[in-house]
N, C-alpha and C. Protein backbone atom coordinates (compact mmCIF):
# COMPACT_ATOMS: atom_id res chain seq x y z
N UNK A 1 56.21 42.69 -109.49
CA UNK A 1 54.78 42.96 -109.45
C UNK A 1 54.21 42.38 -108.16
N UNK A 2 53.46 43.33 -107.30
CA UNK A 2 52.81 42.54 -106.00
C UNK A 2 51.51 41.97 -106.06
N UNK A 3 51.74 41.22 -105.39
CA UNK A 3 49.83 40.48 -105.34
C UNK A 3 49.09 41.38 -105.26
N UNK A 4 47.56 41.02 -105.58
CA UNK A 4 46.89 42.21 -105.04
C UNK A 4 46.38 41.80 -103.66
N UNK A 5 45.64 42.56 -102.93
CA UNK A 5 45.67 41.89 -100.94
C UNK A 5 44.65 43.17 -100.52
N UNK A 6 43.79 42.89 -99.47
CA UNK A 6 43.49 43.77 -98.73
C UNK A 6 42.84 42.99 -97.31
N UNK A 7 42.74 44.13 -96.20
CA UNK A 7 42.26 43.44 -95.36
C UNK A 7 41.04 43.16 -95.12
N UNK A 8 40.45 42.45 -94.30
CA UNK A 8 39.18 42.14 -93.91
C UNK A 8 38.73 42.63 -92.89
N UNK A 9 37.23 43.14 -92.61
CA UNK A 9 36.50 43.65 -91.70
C UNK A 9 37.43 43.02 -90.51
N UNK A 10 37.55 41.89 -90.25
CA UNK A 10 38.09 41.09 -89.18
C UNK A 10 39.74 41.07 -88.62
N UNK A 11 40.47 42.02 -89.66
CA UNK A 11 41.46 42.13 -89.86
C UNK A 11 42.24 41.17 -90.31
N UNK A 12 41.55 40.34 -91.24
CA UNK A 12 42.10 39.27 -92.19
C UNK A 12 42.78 39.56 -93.21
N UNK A 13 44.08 38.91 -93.87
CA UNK A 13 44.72 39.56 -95.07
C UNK A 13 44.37 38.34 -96.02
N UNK A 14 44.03 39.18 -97.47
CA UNK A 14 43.66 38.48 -98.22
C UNK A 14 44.72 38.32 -99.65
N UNK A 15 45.00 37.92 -99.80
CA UNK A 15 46.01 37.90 -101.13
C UNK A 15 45.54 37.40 -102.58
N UNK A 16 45.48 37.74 -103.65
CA UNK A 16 45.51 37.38 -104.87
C UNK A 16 46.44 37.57 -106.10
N UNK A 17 46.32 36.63 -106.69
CA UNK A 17 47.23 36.99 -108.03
C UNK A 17 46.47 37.39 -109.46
N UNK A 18 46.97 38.19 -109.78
CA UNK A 18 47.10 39.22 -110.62
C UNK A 18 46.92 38.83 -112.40
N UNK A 19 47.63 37.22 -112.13
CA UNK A 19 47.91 36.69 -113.85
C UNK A 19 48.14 34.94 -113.37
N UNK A 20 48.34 34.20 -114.05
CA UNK A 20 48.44 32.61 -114.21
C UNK A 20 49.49 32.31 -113.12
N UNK A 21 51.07 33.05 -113.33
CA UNK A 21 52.45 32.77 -112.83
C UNK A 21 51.66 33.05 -111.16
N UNK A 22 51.36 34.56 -111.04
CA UNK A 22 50.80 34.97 -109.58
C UNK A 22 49.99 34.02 -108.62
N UNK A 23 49.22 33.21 -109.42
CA UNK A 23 47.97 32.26 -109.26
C UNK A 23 48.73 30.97 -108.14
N UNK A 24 49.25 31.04 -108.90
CA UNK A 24 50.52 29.86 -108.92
C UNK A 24 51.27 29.82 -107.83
N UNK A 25 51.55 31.07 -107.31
CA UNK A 25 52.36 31.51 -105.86
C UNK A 25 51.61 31.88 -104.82
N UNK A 26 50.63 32.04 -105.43
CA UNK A 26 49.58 32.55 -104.29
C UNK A 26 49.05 31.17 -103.67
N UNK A 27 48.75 30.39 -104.44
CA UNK A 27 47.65 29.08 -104.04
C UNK A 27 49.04 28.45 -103.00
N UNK A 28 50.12 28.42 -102.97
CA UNK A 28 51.56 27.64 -103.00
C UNK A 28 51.67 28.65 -101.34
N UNK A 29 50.84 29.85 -100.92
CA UNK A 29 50.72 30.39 -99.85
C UNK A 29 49.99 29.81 -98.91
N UNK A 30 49.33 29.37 -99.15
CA UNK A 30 48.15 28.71 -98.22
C UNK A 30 48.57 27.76 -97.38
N UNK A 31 48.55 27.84 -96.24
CA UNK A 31 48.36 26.86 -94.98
C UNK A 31 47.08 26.29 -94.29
N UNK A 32 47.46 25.28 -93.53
CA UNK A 32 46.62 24.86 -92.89
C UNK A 32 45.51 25.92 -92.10
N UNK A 33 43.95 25.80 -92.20
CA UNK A 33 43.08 27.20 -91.86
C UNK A 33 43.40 27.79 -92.51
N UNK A 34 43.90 28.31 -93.41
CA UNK A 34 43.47 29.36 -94.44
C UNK A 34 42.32 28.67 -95.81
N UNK A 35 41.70 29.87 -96.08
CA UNK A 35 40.97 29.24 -97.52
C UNK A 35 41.14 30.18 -98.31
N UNK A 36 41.18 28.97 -99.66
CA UNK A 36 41.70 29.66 -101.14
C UNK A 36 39.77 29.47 -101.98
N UNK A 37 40.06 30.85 -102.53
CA UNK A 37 38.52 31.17 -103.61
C UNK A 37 38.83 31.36 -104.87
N UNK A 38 37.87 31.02 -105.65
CA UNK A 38 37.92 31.15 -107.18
C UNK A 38 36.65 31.10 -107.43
N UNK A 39 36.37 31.69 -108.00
CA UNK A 39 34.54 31.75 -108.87
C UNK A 39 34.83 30.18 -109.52
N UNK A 40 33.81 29.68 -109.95
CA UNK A 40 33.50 28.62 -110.54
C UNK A 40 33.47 28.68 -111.87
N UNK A 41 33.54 29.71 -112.71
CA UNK A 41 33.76 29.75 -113.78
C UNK A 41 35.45 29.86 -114.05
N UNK A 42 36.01 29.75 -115.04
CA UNK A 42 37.45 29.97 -115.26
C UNK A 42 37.55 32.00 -115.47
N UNK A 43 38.87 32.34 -115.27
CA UNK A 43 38.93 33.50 -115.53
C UNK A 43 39.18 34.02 -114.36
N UNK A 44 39.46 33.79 -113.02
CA UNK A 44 39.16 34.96 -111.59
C UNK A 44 40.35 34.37 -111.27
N UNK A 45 41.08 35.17 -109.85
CA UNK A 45 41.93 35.19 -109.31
C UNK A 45 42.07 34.14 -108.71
N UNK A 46 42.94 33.50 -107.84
CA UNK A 46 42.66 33.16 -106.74
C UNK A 46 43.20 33.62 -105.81
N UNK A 47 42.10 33.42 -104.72
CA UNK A 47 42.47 34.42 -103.83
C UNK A 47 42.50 33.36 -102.15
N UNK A 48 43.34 33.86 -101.36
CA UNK A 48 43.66 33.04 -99.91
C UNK A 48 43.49 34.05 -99.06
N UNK A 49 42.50 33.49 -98.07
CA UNK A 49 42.30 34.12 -97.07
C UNK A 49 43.26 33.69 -96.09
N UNK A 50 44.00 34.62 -95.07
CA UNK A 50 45.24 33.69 -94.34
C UNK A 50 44.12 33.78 -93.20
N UNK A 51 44.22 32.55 -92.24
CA UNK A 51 43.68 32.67 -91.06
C UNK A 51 44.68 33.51 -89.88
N UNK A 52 43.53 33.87 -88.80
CA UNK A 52 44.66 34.71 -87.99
C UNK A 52 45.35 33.51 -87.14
N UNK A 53 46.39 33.75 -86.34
CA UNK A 53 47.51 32.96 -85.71
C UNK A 53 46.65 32.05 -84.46
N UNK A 54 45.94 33.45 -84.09
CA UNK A 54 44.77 33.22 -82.98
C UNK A 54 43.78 32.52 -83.05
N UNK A 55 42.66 32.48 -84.05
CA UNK A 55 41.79 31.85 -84.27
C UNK A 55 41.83 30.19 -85.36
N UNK A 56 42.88 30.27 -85.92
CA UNK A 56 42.98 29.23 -86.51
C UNK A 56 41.78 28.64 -87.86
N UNK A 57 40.41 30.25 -87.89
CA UNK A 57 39.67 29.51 -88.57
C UNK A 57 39.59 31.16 -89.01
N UNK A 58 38.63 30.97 -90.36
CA UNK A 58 38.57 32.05 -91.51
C UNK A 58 36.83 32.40 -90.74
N UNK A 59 36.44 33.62 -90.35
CA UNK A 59 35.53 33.80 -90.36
C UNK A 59 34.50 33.98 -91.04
N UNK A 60 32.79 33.81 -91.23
CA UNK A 60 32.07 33.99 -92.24
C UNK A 60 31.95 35.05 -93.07
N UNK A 61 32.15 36.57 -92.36
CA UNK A 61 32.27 37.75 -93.08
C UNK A 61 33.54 37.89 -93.89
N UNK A 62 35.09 37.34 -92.98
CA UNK A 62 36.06 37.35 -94.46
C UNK A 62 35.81 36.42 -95.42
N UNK A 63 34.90 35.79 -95.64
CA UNK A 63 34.91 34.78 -96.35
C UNK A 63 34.21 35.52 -97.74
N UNK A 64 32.78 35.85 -97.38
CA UNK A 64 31.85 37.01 -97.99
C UNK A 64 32.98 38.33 -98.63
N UNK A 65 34.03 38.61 -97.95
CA UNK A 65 34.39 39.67 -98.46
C UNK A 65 35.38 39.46 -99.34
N UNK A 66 35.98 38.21 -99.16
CA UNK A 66 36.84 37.80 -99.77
C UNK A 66 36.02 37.30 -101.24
N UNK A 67 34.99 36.57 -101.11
CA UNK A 67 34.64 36.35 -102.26
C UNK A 67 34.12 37.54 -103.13
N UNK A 68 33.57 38.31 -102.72
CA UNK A 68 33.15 39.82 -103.58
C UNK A 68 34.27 40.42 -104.25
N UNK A 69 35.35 40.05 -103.81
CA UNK A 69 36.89 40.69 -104.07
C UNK A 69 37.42 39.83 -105.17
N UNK A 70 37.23 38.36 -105.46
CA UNK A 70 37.63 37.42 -106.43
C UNK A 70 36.95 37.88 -107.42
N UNK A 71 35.46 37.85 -107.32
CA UNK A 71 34.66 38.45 -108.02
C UNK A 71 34.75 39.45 -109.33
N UNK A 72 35.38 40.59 -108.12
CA UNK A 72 35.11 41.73 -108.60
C UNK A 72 36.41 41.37 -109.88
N UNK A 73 37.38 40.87 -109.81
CA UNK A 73 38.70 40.96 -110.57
C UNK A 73 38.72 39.71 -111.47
N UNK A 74 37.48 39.15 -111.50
CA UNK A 74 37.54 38.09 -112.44
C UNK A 74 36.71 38.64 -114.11
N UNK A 75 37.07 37.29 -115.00
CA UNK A 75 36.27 37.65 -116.12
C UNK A 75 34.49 37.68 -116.46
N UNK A 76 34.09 37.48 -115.09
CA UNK A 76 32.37 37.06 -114.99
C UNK A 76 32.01 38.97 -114.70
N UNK A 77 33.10 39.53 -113.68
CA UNK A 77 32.99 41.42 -113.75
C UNK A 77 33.06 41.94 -114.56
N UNK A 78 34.01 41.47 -115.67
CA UNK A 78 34.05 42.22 -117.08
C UNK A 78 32.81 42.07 -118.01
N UNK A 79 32.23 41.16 -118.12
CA UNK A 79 31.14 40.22 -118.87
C UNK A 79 29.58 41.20 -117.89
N UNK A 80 30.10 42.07 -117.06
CA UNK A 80 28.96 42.37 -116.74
C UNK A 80 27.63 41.54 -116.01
N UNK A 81 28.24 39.93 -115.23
CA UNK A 81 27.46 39.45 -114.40
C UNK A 81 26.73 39.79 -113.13
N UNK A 82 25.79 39.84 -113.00
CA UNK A 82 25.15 40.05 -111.75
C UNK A 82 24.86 39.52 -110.96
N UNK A 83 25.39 38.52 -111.26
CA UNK A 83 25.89 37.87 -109.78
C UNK A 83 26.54 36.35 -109.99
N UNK A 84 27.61 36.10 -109.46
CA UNK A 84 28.31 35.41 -109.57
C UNK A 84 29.04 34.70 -108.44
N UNK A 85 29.32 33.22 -109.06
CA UNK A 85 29.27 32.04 -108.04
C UNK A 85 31.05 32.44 -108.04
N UNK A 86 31.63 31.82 -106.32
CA UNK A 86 32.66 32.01 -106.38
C UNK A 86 32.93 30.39 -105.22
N UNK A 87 33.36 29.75 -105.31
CA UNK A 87 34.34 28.65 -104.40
C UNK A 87 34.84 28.67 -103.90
N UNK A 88 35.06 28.11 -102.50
CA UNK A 88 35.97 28.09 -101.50
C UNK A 88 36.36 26.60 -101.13
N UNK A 89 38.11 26.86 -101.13
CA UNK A 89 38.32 25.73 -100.44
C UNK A 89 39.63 25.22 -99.45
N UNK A 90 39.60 24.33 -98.82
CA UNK A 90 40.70 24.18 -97.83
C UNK A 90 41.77 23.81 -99.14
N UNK A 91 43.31 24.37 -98.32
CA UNK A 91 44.59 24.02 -99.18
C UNK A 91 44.88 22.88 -99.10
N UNK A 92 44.60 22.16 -98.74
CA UNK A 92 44.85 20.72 -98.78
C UNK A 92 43.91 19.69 -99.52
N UNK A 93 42.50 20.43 -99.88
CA UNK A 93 41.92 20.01 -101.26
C UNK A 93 42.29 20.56 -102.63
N UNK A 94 43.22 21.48 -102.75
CA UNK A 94 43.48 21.36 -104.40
C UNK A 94 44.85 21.18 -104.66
N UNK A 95 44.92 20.71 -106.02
CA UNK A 95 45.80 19.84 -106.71
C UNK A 95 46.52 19.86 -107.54
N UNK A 96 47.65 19.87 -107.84
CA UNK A 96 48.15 20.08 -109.27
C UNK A 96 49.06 18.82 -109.95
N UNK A 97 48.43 18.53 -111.32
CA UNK A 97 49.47 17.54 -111.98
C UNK A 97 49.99 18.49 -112.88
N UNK A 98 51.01 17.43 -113.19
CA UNK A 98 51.79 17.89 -114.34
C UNK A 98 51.34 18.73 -115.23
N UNK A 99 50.31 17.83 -116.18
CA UNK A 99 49.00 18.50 -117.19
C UNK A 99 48.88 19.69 -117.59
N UNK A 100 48.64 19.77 -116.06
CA UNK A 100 47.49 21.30 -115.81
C UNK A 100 48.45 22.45 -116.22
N UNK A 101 48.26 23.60 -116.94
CA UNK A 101 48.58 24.57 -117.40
C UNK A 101 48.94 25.70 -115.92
N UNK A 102 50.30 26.64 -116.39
CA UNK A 102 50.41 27.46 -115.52
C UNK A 102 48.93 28.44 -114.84
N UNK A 103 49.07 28.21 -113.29
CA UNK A 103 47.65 29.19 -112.95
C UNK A 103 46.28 28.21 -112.75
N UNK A 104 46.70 27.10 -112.91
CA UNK A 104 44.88 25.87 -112.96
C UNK A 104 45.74 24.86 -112.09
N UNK A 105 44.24 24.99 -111.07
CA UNK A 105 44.36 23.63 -110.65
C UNK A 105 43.26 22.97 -110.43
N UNK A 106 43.30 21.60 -109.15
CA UNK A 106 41.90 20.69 -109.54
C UNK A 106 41.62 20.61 -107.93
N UNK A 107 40.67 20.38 -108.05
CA UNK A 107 39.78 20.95 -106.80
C UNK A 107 39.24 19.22 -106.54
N UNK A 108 40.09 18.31 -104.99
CA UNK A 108 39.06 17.30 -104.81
C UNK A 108 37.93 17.73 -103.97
N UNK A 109 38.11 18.85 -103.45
CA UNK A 109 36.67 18.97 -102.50
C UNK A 109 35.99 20.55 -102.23
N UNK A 110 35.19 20.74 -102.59
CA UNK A 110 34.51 22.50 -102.66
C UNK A 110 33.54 22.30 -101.22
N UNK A 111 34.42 23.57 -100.19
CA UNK A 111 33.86 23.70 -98.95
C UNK A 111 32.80 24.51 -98.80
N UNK A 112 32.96 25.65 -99.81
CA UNK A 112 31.25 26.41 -99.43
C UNK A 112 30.94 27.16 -100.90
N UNK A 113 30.06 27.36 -101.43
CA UNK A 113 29.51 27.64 -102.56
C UNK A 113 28.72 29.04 -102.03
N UNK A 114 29.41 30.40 -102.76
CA UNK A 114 28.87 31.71 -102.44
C UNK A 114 28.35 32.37 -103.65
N UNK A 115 26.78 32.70 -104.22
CA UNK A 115 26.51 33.87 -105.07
C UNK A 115 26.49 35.23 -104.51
N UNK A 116 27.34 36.12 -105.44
CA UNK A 116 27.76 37.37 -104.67
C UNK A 116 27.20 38.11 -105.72
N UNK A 117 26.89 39.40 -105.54
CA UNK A 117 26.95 40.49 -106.21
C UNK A 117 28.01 41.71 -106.53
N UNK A 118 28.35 41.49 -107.02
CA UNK A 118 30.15 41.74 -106.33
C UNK A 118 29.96 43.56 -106.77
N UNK A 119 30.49 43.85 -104.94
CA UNK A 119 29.92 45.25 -104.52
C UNK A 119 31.92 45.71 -104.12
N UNK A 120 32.56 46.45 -104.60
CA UNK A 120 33.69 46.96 -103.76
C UNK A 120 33.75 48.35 -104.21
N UNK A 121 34.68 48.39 -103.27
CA UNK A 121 34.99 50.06 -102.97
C UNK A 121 36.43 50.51 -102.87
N UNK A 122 36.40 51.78 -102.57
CA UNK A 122 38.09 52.57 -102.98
C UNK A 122 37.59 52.76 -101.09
N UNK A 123 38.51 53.02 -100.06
CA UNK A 123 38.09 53.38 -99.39
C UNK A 123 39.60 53.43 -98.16
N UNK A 124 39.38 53.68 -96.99
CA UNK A 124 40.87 53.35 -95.86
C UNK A 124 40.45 52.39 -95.19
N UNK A 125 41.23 51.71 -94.76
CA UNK A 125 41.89 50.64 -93.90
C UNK A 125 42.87 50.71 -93.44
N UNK A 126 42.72 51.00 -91.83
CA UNK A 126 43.77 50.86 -90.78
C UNK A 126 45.22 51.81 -91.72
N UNK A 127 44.35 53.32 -92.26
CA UNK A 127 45.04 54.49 -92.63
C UNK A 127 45.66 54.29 -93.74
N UNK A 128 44.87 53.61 -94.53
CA UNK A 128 45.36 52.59 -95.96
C UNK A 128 44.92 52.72 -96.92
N UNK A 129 45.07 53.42 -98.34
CA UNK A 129 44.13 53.01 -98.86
C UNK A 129 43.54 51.95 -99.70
N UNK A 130 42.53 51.50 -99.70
CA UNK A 130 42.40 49.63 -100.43
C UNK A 130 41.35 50.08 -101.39
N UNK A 131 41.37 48.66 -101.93
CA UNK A 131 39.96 48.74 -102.94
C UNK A 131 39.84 46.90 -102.55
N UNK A 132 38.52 46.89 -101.65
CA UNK A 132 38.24 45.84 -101.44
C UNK A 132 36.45 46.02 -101.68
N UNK A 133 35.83 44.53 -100.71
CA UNK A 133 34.39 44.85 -100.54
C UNK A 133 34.28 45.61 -99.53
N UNK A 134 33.26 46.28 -99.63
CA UNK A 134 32.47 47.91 -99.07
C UNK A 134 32.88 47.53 -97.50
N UNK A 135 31.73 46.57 -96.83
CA UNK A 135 32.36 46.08 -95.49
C UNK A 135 33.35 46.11 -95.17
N UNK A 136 34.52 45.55 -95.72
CA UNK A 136 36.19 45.35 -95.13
C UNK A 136 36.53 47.01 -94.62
N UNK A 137 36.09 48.21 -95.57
CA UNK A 137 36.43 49.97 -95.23
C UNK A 137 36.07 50.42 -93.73
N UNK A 138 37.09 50.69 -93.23
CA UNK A 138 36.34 51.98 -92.25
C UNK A 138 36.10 52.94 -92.96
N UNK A 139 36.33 53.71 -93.93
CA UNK A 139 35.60 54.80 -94.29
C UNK A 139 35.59 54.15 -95.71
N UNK A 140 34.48 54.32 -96.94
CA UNK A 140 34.41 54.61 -97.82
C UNK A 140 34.14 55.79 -98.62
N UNK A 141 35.29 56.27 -99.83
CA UNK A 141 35.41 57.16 -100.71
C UNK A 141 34.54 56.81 -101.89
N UNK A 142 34.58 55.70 -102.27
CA UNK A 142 33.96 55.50 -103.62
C UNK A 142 33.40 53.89 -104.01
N UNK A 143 32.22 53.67 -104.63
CA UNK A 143 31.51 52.47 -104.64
C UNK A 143 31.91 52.41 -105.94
N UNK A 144 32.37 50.85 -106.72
CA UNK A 144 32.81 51.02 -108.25
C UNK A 144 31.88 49.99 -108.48
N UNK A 145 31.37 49.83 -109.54
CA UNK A 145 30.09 49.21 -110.25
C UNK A 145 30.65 48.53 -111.38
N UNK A 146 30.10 47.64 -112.13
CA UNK A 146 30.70 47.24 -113.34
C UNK A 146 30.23 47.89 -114.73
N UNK A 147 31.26 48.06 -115.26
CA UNK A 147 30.95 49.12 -116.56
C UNK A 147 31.89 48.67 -117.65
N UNK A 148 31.84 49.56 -118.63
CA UNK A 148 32.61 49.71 -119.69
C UNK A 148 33.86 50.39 -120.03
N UNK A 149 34.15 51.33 -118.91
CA UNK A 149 34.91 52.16 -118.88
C UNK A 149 36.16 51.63 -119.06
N UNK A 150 37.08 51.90 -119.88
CA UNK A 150 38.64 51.25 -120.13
C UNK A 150 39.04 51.94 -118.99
N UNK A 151 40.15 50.74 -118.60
CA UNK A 151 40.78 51.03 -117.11
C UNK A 151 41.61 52.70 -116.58
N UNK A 152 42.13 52.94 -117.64
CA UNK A 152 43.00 54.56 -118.18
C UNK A 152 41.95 55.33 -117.24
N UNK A 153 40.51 55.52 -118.37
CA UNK A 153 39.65 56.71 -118.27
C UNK A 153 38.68 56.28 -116.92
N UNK A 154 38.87 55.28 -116.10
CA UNK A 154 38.11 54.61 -114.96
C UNK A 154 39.25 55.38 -114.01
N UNK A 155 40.26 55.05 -113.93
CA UNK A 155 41.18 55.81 -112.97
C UNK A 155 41.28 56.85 -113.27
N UNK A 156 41.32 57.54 -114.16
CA UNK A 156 41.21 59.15 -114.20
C UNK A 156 40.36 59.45 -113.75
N UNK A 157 39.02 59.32 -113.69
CA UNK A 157 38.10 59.39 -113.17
C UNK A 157 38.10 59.43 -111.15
N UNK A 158 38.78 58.19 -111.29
CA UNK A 158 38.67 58.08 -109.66
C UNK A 158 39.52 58.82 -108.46
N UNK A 159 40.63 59.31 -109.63
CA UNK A 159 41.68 60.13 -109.35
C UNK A 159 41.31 61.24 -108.91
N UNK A 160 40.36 61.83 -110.07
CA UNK A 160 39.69 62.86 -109.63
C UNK A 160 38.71 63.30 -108.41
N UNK A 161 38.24 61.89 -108.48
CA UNK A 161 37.18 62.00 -107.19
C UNK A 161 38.02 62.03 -105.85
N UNK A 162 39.08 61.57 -105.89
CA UNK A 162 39.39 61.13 -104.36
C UNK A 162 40.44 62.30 -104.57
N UNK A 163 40.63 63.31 -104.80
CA UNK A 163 41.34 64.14 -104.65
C UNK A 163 40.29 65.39 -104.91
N UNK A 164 39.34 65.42 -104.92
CA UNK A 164 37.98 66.24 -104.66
C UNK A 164 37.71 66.04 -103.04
N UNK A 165 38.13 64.55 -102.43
CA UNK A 165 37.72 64.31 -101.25
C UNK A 165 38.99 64.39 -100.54
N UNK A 166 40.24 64.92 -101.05
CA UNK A 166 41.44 65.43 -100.11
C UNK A 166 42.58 64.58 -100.20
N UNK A 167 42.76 63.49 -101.08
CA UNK A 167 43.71 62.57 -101.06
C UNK A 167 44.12 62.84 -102.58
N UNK A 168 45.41 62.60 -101.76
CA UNK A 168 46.62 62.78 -103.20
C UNK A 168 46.72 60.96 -103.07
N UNK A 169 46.78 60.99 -105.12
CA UNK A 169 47.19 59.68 -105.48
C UNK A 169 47.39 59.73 -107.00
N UNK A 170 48.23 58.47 -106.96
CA UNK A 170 48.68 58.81 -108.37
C UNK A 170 47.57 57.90 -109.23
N UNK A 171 47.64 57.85 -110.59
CA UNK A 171 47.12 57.54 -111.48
C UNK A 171 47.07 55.71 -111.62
N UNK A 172 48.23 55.43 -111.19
CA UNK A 172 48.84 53.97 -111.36
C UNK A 172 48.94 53.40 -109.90
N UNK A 173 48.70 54.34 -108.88
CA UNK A 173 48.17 53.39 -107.49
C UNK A 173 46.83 52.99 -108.02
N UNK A 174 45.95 53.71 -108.64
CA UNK A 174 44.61 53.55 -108.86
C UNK A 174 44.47 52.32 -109.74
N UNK A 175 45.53 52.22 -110.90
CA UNK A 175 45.34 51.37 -111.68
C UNK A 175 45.51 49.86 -111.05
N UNK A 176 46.96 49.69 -110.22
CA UNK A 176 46.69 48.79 -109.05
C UNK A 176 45.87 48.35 -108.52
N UNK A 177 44.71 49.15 -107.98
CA UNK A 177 43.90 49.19 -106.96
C UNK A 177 42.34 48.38 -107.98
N UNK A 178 42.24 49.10 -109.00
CA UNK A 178 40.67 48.64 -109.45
C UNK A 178 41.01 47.48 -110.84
N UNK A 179 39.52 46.26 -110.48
CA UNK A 179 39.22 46.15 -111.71
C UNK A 179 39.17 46.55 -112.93
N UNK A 180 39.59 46.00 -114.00
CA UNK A 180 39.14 46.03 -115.46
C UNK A 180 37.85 46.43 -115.43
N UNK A 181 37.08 47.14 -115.95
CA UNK A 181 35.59 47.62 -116.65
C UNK A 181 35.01 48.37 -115.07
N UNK A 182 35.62 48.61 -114.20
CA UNK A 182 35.24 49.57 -113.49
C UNK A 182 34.68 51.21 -113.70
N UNK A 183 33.63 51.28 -113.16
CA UNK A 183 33.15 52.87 -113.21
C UNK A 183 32.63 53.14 -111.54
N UNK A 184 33.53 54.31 -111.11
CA UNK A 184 33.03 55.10 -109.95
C UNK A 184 31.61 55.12 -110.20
């Protein structure tokens, strides 16, 4: 099973995991200049922004896009929040003991505190297709909102649309690609 990842307006790669074990390998990615996000509530991904080789620092817009993207795949999107706090922090502030359950860890220091409205899209990247926040797209196909829609009849749905707009895709790239309770 792969992380989920997309890039950033800035051409930043972003990585997340998917379930507790994923969480776990993902946070275990992070280097020095990169930052790892999690909403502040329990339930969301975490997600690492890698810094580029060049700049050594995470810019403000991947940061924003990165958090709309934790967001969108956490349990505060399903719950239908409108807006929701997400955390950022350097890898060298979080922690793990023994204790702590697969997928949790402990945070000694929170670097920036973001309320998002968490806005993403189906769209290309660098001839790709992603489902990130709207910004990160050179072109956007489709804006997904939070809904009710079971994930099945949400990708059928989107399937349809983006093959109305000329792209072949299967059913289960889509499922990959979007949130739980997503509606085109």
């Amino acid at each position: 099973m792969q992380f989920r990842s997309f890039l950033t307006s800035s051409q930043l790669l972003v990585v997340a995991g998917k379930n507790a074990k994923q969480n776990e390998e993902v946070v275990k990615l992070a280097k020095s200049g990169d930052l790892i996000l999690h909403t502040k509530a329990p339930g969301s991904p975490f997600c690492v922004v890698k810094a580029s080789s060049d700049k050594k620092k995470v810019d403000e817009q991947s940061i924003k896009e990165a958090a709309n993207f934790c967001a969108a795949f956490s349990k505060a999107w399903k719950q239908g929040k409108k807006q929701i706090e997400v955390h950022a922090f350097k890898p060298e502030d979080v922690y793990k003991s023994k204790s702590m359950p697969l997928g949790t860890y402990g945070v000694k220091k929170t670097l920036k505190q973001l309320k998002v409205k968490p806005e993403i899209g189906i769209g290309m990247k660098d001839k790709k297709l992603q489902c990130s926040s709207v910004s990160a797209l050179d072109k956007v196909y489709i804006v997904l909102k939070q809904g009710k829609l079971m994930k099945e009849k949400a990708a059928e749905k989107i399937k349809a649309l983006l093959e109305a707009k000329g792209l072949r895709v299967s059913k289960e790239q889509i499922m990959q690609l979007i949130p739980a309770g997503a509606v085109a």
